[in-house]
N, C-alpha and C. Protein backbone atom coordinates (compact mmCIF):
# COMPACT_ATOMS: atom_id res chain seq x y z
N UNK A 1 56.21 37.34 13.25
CA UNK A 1 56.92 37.47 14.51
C UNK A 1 56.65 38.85 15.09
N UNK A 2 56.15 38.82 16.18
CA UNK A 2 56.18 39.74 17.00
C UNK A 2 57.16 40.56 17.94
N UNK A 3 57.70 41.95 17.72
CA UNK A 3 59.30 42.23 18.20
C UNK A 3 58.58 42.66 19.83
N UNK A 4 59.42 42.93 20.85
CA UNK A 4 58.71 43.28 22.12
C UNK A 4 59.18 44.88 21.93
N UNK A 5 58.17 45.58 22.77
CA UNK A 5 58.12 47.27 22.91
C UNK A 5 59.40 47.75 23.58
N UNK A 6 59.71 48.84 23.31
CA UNK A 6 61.21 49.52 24.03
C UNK A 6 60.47 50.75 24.45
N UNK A 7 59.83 51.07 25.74
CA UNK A 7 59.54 52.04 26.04
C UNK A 7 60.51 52.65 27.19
N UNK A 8 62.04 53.72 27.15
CA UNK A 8 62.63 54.07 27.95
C UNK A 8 63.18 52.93 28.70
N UNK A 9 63.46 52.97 29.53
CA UNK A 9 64.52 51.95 29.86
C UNK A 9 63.92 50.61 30.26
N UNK A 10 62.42 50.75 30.13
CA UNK A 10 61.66 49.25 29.83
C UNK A 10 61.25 48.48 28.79
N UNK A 11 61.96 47.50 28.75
CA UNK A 11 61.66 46.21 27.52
C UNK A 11 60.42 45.52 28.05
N UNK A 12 59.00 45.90 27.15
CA UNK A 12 57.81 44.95 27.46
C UNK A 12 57.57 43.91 26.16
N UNK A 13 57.05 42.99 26.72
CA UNK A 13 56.64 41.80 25.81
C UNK A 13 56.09 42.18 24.85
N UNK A 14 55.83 41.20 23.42
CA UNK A 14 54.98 41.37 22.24
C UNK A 14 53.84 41.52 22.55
N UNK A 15 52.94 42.76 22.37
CA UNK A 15 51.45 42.43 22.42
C UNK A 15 50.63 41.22 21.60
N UNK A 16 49.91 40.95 22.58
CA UNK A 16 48.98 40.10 21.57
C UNK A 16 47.92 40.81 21.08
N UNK A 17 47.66 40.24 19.85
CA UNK A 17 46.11 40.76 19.03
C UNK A 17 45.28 40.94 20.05
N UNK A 18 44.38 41.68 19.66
CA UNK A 18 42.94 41.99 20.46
C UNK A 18 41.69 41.15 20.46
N UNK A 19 42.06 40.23 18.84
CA UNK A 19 40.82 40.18 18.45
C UNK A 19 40.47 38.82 19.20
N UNK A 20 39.48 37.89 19.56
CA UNK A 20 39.87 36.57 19.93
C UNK A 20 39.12 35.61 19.22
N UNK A 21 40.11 34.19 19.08
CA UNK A 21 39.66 33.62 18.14
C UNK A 21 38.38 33.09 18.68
N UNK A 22 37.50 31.94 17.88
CA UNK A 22 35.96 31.90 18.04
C UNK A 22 36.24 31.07 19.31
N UNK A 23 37.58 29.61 19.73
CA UNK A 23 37.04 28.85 20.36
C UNK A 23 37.53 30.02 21.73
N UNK A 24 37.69 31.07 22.09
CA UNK A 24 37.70 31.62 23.31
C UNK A 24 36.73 32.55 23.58
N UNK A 25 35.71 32.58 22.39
CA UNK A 25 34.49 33.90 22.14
C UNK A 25 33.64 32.75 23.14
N UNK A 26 32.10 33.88 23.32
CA UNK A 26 31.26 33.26 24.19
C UNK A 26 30.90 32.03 23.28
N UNK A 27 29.88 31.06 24.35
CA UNK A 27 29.69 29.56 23.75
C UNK A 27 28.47 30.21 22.96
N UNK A 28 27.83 31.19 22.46
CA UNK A 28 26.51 30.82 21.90
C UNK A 28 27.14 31.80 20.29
N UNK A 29 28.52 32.48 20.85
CA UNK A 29 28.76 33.23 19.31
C UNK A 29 28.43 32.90 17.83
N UNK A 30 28.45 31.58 17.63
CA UNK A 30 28.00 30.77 16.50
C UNK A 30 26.84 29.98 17.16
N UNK A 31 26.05 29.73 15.77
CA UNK A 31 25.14 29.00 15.53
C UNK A 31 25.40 27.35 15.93
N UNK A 32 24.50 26.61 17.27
CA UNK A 32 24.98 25.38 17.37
C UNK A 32 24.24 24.37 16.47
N UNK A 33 22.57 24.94 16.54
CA UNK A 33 22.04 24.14 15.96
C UNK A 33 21.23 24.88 14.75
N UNK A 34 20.61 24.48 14.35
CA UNK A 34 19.88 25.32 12.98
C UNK A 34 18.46 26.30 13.54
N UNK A 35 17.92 25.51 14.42
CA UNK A 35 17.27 26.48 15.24
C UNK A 35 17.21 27.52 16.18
N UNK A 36 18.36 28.20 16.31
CA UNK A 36 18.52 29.09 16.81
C UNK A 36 18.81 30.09 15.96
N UNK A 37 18.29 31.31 16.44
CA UNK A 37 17.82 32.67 16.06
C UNK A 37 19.50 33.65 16.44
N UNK A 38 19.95 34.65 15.98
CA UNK A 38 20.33 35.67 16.41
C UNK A 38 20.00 36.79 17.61
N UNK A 39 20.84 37.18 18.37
CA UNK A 39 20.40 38.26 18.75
C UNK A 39 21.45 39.33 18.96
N UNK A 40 20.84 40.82 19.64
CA UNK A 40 21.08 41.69 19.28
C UNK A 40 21.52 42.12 20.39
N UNK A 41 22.75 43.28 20.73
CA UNK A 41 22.35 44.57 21.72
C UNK A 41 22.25 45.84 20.68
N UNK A 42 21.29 46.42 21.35
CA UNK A 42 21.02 47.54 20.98
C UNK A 42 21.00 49.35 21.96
N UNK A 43 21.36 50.67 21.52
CA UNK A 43 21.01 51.48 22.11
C UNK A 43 20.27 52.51 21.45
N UNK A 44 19.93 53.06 22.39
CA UNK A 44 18.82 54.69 22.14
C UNK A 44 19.31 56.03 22.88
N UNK A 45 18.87 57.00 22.57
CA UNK A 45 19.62 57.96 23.09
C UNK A 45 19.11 58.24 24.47
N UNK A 46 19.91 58.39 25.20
CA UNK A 46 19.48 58.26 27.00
C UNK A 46 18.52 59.74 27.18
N UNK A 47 18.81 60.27 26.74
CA UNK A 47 18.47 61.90 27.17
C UNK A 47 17.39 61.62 26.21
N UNK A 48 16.66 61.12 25.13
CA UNK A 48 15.52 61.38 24.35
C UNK A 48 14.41 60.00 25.10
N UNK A 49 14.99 59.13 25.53
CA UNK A 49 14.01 58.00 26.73
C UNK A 49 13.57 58.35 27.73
N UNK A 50 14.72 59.58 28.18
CA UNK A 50 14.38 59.49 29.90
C UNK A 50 13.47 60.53 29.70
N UNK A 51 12.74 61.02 31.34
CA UNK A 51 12.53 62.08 31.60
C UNK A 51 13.13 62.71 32.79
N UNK A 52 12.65 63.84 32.97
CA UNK A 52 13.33 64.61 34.55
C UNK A 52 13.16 63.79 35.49
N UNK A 53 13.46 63.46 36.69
CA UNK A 53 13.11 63.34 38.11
C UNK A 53 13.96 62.88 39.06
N UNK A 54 13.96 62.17 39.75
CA UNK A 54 14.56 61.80 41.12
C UNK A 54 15.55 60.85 41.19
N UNK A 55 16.48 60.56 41.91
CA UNK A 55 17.34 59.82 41.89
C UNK A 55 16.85 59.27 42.81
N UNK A 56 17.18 57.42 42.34
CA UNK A 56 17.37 56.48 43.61
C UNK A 56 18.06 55.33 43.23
N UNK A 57 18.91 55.39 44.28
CA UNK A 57 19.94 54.92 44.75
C UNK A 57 19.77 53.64 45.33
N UNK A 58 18.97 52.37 44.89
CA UNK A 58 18.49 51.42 44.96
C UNK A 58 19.34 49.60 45.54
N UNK A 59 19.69 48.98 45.96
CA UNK A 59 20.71 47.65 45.72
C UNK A 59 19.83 46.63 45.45
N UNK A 60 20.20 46.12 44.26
CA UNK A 60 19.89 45.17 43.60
C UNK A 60 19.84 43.49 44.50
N UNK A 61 19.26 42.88 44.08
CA UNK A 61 19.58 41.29 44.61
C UNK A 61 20.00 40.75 43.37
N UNK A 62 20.99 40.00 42.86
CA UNK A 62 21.53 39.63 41.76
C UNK A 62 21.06 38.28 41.24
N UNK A 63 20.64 38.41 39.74
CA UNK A 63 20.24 37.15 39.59
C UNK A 63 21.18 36.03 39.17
N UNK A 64 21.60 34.94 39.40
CA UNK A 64 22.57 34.08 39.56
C UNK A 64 22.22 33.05 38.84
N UNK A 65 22.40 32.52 37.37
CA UNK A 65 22.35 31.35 36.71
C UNK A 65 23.22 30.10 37.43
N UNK A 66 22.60 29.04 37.51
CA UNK A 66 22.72 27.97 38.05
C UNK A 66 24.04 27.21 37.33
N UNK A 67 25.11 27.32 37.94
CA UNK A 67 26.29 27.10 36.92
C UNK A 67 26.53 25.70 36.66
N UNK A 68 25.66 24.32 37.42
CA UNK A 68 25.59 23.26 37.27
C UNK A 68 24.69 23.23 35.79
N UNK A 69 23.98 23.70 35.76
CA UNK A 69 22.74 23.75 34.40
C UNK A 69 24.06 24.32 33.01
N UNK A 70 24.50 25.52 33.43
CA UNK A 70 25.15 26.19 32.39
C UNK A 70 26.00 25.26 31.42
N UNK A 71 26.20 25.34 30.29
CA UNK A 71 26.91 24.47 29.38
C UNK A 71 28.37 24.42 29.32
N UNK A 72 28.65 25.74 29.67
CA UNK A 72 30.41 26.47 30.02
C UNK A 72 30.00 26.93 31.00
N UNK A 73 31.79 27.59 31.18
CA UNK A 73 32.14 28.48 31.92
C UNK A 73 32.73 29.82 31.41
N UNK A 74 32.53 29.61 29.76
CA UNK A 74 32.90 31.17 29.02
C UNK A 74 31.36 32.17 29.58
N UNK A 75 31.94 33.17 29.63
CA UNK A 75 30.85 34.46 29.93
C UNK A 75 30.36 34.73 28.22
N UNK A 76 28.72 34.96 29.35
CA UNK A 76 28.33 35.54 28.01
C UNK A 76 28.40 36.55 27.48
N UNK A 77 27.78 36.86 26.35
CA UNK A 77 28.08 38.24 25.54
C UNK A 77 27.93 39.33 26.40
N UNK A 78 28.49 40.45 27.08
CA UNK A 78 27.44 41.45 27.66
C UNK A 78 28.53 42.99 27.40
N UNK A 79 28.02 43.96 28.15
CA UNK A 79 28.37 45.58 27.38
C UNK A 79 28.46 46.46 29.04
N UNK A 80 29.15 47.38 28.83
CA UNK A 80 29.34 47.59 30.19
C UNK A 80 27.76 48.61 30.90
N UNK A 81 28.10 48.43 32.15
CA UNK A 81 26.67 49.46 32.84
C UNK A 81 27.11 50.31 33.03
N UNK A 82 27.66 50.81 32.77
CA UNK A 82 27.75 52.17 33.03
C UNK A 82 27.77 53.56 31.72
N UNK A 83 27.29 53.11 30.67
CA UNK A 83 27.45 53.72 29.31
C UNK A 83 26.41 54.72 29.41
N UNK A 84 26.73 55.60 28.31
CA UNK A 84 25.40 56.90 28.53
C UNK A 84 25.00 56.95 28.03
N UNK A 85 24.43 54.98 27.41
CA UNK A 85 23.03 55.10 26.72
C UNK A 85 21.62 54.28 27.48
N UNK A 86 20.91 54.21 26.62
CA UNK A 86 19.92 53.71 27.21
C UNK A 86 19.81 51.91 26.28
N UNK A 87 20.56 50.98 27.03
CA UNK A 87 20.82 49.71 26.13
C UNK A 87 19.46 48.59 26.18
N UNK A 88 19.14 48.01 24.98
CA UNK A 88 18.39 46.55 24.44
C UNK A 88 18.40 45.78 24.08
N UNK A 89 17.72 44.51 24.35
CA UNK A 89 17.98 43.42 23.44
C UNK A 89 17.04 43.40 22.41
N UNK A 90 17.27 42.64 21.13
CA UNK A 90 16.49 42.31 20.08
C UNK A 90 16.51 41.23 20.00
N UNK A 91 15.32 40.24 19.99
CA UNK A 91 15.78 39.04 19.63
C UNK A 91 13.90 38.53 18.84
N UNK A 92 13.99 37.43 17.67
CA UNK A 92 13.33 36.92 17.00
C UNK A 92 12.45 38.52 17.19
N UNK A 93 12.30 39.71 16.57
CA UNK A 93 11.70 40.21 15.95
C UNK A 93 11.45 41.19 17.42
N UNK A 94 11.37 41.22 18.67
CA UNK A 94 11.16 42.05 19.70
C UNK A 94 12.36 42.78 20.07
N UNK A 95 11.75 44.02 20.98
CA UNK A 95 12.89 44.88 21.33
C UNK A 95 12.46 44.75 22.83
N UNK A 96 13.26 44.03 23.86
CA UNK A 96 13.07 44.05 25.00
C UNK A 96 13.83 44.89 25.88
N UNK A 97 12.69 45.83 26.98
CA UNK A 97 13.69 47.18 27.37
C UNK A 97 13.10 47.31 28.80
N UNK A 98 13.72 47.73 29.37
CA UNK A 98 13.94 47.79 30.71
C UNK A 98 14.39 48.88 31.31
N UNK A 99 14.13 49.71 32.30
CA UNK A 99 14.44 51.05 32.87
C UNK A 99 13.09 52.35 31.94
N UNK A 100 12.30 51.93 30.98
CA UNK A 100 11.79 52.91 30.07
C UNK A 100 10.62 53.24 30.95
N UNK A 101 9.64 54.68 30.57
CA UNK A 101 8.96 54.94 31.34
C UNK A 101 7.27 54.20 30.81
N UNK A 102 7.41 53.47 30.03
CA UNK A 102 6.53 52.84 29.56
C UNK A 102 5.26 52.61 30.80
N UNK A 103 4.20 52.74 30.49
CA UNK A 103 3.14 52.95 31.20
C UNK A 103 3.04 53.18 32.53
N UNK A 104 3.58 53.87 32.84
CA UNK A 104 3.77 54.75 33.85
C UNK A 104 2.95 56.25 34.16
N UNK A 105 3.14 56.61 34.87
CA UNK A 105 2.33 58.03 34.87
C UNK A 105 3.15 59.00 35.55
N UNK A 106 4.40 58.52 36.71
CA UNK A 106 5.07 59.29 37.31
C UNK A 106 6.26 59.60 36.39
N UNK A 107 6.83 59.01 34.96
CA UNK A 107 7.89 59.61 34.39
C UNK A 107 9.15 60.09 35.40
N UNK A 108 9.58 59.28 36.21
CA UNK A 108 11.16 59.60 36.70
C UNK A 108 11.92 59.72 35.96
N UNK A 109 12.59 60.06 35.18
CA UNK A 109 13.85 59.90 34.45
C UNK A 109 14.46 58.22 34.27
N UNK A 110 13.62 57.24 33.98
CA UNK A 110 13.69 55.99 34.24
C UNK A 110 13.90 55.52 35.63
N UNK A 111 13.76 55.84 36.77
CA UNK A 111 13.75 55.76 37.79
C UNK A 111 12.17 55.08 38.45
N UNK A 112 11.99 54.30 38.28
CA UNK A 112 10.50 53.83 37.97
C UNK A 112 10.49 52.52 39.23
N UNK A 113 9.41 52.77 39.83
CA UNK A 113 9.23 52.13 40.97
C UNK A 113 7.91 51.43 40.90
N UNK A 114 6.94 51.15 39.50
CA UNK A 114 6.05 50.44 39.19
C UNK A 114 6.33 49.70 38.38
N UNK A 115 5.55 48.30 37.73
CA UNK A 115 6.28 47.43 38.01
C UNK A 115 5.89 47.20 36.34
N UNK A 116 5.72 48.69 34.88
CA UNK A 116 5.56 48.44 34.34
C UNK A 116 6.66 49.23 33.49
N UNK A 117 7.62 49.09 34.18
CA UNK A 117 9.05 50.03 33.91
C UNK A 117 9.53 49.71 32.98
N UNK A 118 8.86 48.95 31.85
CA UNK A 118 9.75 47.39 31.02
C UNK A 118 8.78 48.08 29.32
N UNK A 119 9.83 47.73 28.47
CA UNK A 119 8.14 47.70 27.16
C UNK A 119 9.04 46.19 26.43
N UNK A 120 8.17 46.07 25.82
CA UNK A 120 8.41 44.73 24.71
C UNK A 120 7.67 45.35 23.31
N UNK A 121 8.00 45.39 22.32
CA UNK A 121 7.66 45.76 21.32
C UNK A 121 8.17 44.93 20.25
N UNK A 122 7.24 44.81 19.38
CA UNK A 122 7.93 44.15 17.60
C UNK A 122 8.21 45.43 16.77
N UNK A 123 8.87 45.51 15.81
CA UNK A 123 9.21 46.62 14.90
C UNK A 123 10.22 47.28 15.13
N UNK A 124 9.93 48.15 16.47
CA UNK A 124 10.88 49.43 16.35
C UNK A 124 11.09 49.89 18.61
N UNK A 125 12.39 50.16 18.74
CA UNK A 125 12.58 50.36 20.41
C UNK A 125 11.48 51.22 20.60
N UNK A 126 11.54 51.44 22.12
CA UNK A 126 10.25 52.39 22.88
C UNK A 126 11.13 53.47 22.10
N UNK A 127 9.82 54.02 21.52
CA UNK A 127 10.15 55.67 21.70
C UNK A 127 10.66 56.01 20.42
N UNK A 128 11.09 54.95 19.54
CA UNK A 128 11.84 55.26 17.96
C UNK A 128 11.44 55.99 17.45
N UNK A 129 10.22 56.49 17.27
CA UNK A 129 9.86 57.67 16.23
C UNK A 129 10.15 59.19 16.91
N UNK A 130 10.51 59.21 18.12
CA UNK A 130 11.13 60.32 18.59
C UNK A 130 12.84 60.09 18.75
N UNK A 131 13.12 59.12 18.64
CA UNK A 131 14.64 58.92 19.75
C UNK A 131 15.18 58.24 18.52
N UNK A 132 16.85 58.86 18.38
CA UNK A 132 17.84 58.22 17.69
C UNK A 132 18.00 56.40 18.88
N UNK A 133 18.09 55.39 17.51
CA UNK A 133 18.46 54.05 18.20
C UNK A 133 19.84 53.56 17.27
N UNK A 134 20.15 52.34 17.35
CA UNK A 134 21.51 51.85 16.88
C UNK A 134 21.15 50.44 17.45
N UNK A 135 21.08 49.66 16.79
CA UNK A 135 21.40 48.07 16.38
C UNK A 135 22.87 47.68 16.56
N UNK A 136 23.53 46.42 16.88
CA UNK A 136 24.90 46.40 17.07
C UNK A 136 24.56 45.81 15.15
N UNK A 137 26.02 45.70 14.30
CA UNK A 137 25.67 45.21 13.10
C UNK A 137 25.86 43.47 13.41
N UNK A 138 26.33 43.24 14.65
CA UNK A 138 26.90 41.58 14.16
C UNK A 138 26.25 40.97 15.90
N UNK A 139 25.64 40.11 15.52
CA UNK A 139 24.91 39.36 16.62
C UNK A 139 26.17 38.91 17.72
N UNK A 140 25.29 39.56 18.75
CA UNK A 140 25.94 39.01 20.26
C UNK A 140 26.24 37.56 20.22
N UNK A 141 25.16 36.72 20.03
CA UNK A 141 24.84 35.36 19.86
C UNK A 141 24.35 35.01 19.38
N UNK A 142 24.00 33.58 19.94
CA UNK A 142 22.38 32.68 19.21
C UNK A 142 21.57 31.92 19.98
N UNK A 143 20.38 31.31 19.96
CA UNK A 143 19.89 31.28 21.01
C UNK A 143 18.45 30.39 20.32
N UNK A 144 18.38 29.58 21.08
CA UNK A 144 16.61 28.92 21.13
C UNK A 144 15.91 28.87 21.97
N UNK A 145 16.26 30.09 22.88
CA UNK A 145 14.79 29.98 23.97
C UNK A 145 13.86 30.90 23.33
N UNK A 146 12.89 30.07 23.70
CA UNK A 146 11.23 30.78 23.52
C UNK A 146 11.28 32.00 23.31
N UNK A 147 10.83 33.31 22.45
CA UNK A 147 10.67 34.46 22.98
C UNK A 147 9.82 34.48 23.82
N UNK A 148 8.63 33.91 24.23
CA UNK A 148 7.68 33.72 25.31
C UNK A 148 8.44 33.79 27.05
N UNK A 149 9.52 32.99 26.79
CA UNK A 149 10.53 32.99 27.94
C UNK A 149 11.02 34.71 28.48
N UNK A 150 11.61 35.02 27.36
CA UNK A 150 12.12 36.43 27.74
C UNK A 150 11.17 37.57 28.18
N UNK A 151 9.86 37.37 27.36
CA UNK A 151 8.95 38.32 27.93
C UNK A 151 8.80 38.27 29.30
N UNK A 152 8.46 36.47 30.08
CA UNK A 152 8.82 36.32 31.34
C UNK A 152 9.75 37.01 31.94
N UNK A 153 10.84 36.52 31.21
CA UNK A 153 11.74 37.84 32.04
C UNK A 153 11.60 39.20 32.33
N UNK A 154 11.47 39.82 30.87
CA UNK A 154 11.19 40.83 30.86
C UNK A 154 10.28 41.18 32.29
N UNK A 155 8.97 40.67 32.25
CA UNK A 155 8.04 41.07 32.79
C UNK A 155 8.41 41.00 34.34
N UNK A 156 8.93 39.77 34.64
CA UNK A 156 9.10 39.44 36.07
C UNK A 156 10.85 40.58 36.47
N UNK A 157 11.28 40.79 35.77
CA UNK A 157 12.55 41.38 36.04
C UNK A 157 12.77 42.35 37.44
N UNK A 158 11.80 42.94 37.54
CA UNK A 158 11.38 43.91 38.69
C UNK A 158 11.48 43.41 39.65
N UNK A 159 10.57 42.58 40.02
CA UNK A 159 10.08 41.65 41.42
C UNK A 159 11.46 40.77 41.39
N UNK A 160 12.27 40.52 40.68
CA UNK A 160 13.40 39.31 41.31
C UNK A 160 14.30 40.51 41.65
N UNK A 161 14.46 41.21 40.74
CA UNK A 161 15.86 42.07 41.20
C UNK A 161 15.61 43.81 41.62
N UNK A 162 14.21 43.43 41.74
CA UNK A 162 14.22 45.15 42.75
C UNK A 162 13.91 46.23 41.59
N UNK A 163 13.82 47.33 42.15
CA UNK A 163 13.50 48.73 41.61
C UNK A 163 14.75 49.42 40.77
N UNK A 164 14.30 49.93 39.59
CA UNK A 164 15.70 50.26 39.15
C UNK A 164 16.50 51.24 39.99
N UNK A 165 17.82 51.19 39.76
CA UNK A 165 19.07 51.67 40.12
C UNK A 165 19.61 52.34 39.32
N UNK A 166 20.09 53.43 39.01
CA UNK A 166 21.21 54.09 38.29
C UNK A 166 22.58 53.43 37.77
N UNK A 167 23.30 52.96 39.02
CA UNK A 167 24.29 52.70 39.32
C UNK A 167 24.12 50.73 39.44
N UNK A 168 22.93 50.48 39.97
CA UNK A 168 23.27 49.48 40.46
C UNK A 168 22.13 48.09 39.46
N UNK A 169 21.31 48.61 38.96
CA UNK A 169 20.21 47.79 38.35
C UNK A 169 19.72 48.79 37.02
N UNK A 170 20.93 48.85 36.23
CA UNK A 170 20.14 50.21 35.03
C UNK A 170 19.23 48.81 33.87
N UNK A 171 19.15 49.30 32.75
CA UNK A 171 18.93 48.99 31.45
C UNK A 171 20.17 48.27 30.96
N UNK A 172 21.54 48.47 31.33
CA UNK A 172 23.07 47.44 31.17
C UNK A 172 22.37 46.53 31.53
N UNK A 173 22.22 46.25 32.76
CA UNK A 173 22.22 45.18 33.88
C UNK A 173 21.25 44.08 33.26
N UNK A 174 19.93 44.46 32.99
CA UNK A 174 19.13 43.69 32.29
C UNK A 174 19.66 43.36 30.93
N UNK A 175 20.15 44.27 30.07
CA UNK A 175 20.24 43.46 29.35
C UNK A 175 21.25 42.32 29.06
N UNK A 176 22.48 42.09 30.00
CA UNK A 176 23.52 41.73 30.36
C UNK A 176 22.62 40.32 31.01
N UNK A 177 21.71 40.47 31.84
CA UNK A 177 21.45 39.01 32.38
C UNK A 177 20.51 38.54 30.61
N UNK A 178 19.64 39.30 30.43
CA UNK A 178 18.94 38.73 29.00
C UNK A 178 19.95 37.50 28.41
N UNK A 179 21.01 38.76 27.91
CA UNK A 179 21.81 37.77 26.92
C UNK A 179 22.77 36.62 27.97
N UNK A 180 22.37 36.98 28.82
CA UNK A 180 23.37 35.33 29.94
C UNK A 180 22.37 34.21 29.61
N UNK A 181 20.86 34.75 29.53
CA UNK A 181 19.84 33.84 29.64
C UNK A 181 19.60 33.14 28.10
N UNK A 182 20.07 34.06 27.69
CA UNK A 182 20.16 33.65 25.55
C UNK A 182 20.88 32.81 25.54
N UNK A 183 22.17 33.24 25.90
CA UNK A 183 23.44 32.29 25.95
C UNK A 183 23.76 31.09 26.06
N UNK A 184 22.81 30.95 27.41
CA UNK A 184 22.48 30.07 28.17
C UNK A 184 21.99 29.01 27.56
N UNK A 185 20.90 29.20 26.69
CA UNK A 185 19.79 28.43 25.87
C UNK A 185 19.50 27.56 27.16
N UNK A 186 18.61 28.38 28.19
CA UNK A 186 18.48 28.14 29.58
C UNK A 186 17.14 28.83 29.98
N UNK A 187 15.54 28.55 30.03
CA UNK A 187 14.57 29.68 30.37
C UNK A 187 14.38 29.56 31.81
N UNK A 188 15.25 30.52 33.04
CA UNK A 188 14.99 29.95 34.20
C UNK A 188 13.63 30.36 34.52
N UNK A 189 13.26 29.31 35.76
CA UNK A 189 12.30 29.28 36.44
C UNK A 189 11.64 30.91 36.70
N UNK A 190 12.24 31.57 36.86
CA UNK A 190 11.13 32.88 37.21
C UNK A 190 10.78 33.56 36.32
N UNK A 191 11.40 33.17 34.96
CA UNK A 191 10.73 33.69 33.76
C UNK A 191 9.82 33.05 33.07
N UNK A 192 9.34 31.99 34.06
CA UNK A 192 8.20 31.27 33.26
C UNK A 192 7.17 31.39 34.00
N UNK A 193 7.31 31.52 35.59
CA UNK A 193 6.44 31.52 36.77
C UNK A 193 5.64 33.03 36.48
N UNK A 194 4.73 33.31 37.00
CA UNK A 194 4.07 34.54 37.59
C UNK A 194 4.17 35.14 38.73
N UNK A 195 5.14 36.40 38.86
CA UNK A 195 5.62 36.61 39.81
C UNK A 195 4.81 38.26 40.97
């Protein structure tokens, strides 16, 4: 039994637990079928990814999963944008990243306006042998789309939703639609197309 709070001359209700049980967690938190994989969020240290340069102040076009297709209406796993790291997904053995200065030549401070602003790697995040990273320990979800799919994403991510943003299109943002698209066990159309 839960007693309610006496704070000064206000009586507030019993808190409820924090924690929530599985059937109100996202739909992909458990394993549905045997073929699906785990995945991950992950971060790196923002200040050892980035480099110096310019701010821009960019607005995004938002990408919008087709909620007739979607299986629910629970949200998927995601982490807030505005954190002061530099966030990833991991999934079947890749580290998919977004905002990094990966083959680039102008090095903005992730502020990257070519359209190779993205890395995909097996092993280890961009930049690990210089830069502290962190794995979450317990999978976001689970998931059976293609990794072939996500690279699509990955790759096309730019051209659907614009130039990165600080504020408005960081490394959150992507990886927040990633895992909608994990979630989903959904490979939309522009991550398969050539964009």
């Amino acid at each position: 039994m839960t007693l309610p709070l006496i704070w000064g001359d206000w009586i507030l209700p019993p808190l409820k637990p924090r924690h929530r049980s599985l059937d109100m967690a996202a739909p992909c938190a458990v394993p549905r079928t045997s073929d699906e994989s785990p995945y991950y969020f992950g971060t790196s240290d923002l200040a050892c990814i980035t480099t110096k340069g310019r701010f821009h102040l960019i607005t995004k076009r938002s990408i919008q999963m087709d909620p007739e297709r979607n299986r629910t209406k629970r949200a998927a796993p995601k982490r807030h944008v505005l954190a002061p790291t530099h966030r990833w997904i991991y999934y079947k053995g890749f580290f998919f990243e977004w905002g990094t200065d990966a083959g680039t030549k102008n090095r903005l401070f992730g502020f990257l306006n070519d359209a190779k602003s993205y890395s995909i790697k097996s092993g280890l995040p961009y930049k690990a042998d210089k830069c502290n990273w962190m794995l979450e320990s317990l999978p976001a979800g689970y998931s059976s789309v293609p990794a072939e799919c996500i690279m699509g994403c990955t790759a096309n991510y730019r051209t659907v939703t614009g130039d990165y943003s600080l504020l408005n299109n960081n490394c959150h943002h992507f990886a927040n639609t990633i895992s909608n698209i994990l979630c989903s066990n959904i490979c939309p159309e522009w991550c398969t197309t050539p964009l």
